[in-house]
Protein backbone atom coordinates (compact mmCIF):
# COMPACT_ATOMS: atom_id res chain seq x y z
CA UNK A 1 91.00 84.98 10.32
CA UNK A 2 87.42 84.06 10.89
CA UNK A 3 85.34 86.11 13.23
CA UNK A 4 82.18 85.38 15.13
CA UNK A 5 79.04 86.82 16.55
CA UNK A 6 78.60 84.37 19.39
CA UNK A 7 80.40 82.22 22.30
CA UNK A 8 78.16 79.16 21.03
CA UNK A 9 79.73 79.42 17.45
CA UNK A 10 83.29 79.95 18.53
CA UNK A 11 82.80 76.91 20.30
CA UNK A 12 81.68 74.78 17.17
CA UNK A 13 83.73 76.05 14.75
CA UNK A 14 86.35 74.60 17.67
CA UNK A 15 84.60 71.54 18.18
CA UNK A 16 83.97 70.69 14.41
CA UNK A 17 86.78 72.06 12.45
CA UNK A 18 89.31 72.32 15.22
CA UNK A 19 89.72 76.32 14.14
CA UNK A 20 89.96 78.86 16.28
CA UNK A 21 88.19 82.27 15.74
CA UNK A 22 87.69 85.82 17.09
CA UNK A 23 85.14 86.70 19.39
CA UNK A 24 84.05 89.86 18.43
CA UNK A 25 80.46 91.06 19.42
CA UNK A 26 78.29 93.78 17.87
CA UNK A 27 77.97 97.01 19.47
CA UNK A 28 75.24 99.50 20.75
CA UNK A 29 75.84 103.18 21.50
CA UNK A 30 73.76 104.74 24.05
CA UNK A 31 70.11 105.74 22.41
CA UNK A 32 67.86 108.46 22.24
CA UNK A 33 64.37 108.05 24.07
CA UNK A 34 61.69 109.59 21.95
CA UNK A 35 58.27 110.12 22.72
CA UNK A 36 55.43 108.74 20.84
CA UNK A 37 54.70 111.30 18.11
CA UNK A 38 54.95 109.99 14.76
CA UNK A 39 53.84 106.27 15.81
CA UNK A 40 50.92 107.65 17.77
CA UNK A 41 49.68 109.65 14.59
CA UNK A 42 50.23 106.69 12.30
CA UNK A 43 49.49 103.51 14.48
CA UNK A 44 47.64 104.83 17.37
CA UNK A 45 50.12 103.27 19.61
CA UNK A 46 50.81 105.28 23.23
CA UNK A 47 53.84 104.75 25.89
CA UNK A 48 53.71 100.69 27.20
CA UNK A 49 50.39 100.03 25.16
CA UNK A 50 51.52 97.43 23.15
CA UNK A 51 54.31 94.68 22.32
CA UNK A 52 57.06 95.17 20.08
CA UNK A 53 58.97 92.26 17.62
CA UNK A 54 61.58 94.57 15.24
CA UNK A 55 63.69 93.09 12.63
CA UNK A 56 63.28 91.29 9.28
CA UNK A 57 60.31 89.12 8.69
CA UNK A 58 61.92 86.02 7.84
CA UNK A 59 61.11 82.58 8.98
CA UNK A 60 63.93 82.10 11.20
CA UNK A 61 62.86 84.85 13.48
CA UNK A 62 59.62 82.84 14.33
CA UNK A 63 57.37 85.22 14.50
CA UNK A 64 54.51 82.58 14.20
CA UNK A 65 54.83 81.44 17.47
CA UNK A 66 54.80 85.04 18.56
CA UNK A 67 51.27 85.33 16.70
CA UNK A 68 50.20 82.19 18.22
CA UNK A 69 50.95 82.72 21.47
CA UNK A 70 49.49 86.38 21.58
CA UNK A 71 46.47 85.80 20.05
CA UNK A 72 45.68 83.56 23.45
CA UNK A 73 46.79 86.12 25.64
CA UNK A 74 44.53 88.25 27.61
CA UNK A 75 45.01 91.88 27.09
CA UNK A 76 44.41 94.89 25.72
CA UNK A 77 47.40 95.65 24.44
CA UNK A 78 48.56 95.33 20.95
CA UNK A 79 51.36 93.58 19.51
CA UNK A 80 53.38 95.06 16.88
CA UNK A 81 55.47 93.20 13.69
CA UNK A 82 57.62 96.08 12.50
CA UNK A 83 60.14 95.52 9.30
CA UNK A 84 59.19 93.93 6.01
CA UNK A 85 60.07 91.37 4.00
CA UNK A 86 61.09 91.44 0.26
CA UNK A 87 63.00 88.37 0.14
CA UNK A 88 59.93 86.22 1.41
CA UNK A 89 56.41 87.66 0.78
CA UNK A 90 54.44 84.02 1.49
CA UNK A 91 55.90 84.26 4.77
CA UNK A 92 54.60 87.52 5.41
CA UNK A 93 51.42 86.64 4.20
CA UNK A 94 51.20 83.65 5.99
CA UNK A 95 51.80 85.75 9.41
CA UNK A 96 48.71 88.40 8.08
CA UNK A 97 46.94 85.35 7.68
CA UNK A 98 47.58 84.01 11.20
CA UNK A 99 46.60 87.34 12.92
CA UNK A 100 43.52 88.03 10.71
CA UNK A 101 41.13 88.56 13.15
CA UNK A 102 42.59 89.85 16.14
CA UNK A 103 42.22 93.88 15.30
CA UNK A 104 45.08 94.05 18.06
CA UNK A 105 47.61 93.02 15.71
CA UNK A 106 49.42 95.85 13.85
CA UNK A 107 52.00 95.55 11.10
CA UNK A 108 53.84 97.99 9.99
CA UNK A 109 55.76 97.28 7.32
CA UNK A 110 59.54 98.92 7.19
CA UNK A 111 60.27 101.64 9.63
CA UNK A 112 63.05 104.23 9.66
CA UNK A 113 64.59 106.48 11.75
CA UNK A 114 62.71 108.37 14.22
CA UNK A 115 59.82 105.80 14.45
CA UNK A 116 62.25 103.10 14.93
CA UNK A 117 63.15 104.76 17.79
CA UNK A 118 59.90 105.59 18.84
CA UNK A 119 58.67 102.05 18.94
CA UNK A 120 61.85 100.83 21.20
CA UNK A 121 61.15 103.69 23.64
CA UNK A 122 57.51 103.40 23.84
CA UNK A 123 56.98 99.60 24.16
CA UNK A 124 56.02 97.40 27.17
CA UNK A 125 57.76 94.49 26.13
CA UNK A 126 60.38 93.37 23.23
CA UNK A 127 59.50 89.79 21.37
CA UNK A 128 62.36 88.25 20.36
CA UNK A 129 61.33 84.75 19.20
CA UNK A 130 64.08 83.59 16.95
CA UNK A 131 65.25 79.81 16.33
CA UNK A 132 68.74 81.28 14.43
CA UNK A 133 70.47 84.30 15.36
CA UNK A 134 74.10 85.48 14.96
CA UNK A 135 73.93 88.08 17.25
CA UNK A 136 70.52 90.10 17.09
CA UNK A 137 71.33 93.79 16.87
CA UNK A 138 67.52 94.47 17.52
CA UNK A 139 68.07 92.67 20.68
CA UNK A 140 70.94 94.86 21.85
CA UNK A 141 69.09 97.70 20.55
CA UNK A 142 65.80 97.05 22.66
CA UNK A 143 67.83 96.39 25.51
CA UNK A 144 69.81 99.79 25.45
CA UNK A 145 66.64 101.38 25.25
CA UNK A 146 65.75 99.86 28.55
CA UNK A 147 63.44 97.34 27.50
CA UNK A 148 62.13 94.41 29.55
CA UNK A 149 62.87 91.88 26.90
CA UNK A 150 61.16 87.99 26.14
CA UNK A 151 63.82 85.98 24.13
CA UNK A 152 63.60 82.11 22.90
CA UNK A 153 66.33 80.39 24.61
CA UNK A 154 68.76 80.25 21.84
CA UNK A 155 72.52 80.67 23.49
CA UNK A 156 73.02 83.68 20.94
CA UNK A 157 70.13 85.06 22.79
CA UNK A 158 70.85 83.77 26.58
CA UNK A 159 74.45 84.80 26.27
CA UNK A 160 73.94 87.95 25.57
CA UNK A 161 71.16 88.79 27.88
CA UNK A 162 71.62 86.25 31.14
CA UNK A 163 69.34 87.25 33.96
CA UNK A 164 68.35 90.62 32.24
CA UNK A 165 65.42 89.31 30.45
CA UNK A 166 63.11 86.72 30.58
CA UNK A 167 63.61 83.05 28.31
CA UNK A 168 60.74 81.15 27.04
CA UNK A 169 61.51 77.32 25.66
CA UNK A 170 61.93 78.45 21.25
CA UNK A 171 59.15 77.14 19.08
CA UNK A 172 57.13 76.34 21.99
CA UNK A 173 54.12 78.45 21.42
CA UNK A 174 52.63 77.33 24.75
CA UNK A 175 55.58 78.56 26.73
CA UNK A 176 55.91 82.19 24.71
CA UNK A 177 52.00 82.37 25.85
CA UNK A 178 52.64 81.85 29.32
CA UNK A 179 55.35 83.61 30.00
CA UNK A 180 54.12 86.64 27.89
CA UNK A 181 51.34 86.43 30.06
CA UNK A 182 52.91 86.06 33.09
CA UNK A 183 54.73 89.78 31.93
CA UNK A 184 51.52 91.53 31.26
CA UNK A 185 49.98 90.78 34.63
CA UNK A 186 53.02 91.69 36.68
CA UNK A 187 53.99 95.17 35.55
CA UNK A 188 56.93 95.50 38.68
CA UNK A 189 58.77 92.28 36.99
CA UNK A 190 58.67 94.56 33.28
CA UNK A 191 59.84 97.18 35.24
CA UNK A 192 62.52 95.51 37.20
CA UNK A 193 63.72 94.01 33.90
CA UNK A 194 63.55 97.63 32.12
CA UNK A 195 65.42 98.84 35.05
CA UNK A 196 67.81 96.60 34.66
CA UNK A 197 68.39 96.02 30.95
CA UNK A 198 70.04 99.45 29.57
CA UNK A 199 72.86 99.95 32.25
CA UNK A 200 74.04 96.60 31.58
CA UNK A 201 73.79 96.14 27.70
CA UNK A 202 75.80 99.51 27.74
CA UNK A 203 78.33 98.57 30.34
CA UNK A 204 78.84 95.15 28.47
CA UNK A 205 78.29 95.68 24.50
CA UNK A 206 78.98 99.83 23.84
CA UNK A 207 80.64 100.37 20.92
């Protein structure tokens, strides 16, 4: 048997090899909400002050545009790159690179535990600018949380979310900026989404 993450793959392992598969999603269970302790003491960061993009820093995950497209926003709130990156260090250091500069830009490197869960609890808004995904567990994650989440408009991301969070065109910088903008001005739309997200990521994807 083969087994897959999304509808969109199912569909081309169909199309191209003629093979069916099983559908079978990842799970969330229902979180714990933390307040910000150990990230306020470490990173200064407070409830909704900043943005949050979780997950390995690998190219596919695009976190370039995310830089880009920040960087042009105006705010004072901070985005924050949390997870590191072993496997691909000039990528990493291509991304410090890109946000030198803007003192609103925090990495963290690798997070664990309670401050993982810290940082989905406390943020505004969850990044998720990926070109490739399977099915992003940080996305899931965010969204039980009740997170009003920005996604690239991958299907693996659409498919899981629908009208729960907001899409922005992938690897179009110019669209993240916007509509990341758009989300920090209106702070009833982050809180309609937020509303919104954990009651139906838990209804749809529990374990």
């Amino acid at each position: 048997e083969i087994i897959v993450l999304s509808e969109g793959v199912q569909e081309y392992f169909l199309d191209t090899y003629g093979r069916e598969t099983r559908f079978i999603p990842n799970g969330v269970n229902r979180p714990i909400i933390r307040n910000a302790e150990i990230i306020k003491n470490k990173f200064g960061l407070e409830k909704d002050s900043y943005i949050l993009s979780l997950g390995r820093i690998v190219p596919e995950k695009g976190l370039q545009y995310l830089i880009e497209a920040f960087k042009n926003c105006k705010t004072d709130k901070k985005l924050v790159i949390a997870g590191g990156s072993e496997s691909n260090k000039d990528y990493y250091n291509q991304l410090l690179e890109l946000a030198d500069g803007d003192k609103r830009i925090v990495f963290t490197g690798y997070v664990y535990g309670q401050e993982i869960q810290e940082l989905y609890s406390n943020s505004y808004i969850f990044a998720l600018p990926s070109n490739l995904e399977g099915m992003a567990n940080a996305l899931l994650e965010a969204m039980s949380y009740g997170n009003c989440c920005l996604i690239s408009d991958i299907p693996e991301n659409t498919e899981v979310v629908h009208e729960k969070a907001m899409w922005f065109e992938k690897e179009n910088a110019m669209d993240l900026q916007k509509k990341l903008q758009m989300l920090l001005n209106d702070s009833e739309l982050v809180k309609k989404y937020k509303t919104e997200a954990a009651p139906y990521i838990l209804e749809r994807y529990s374990w």
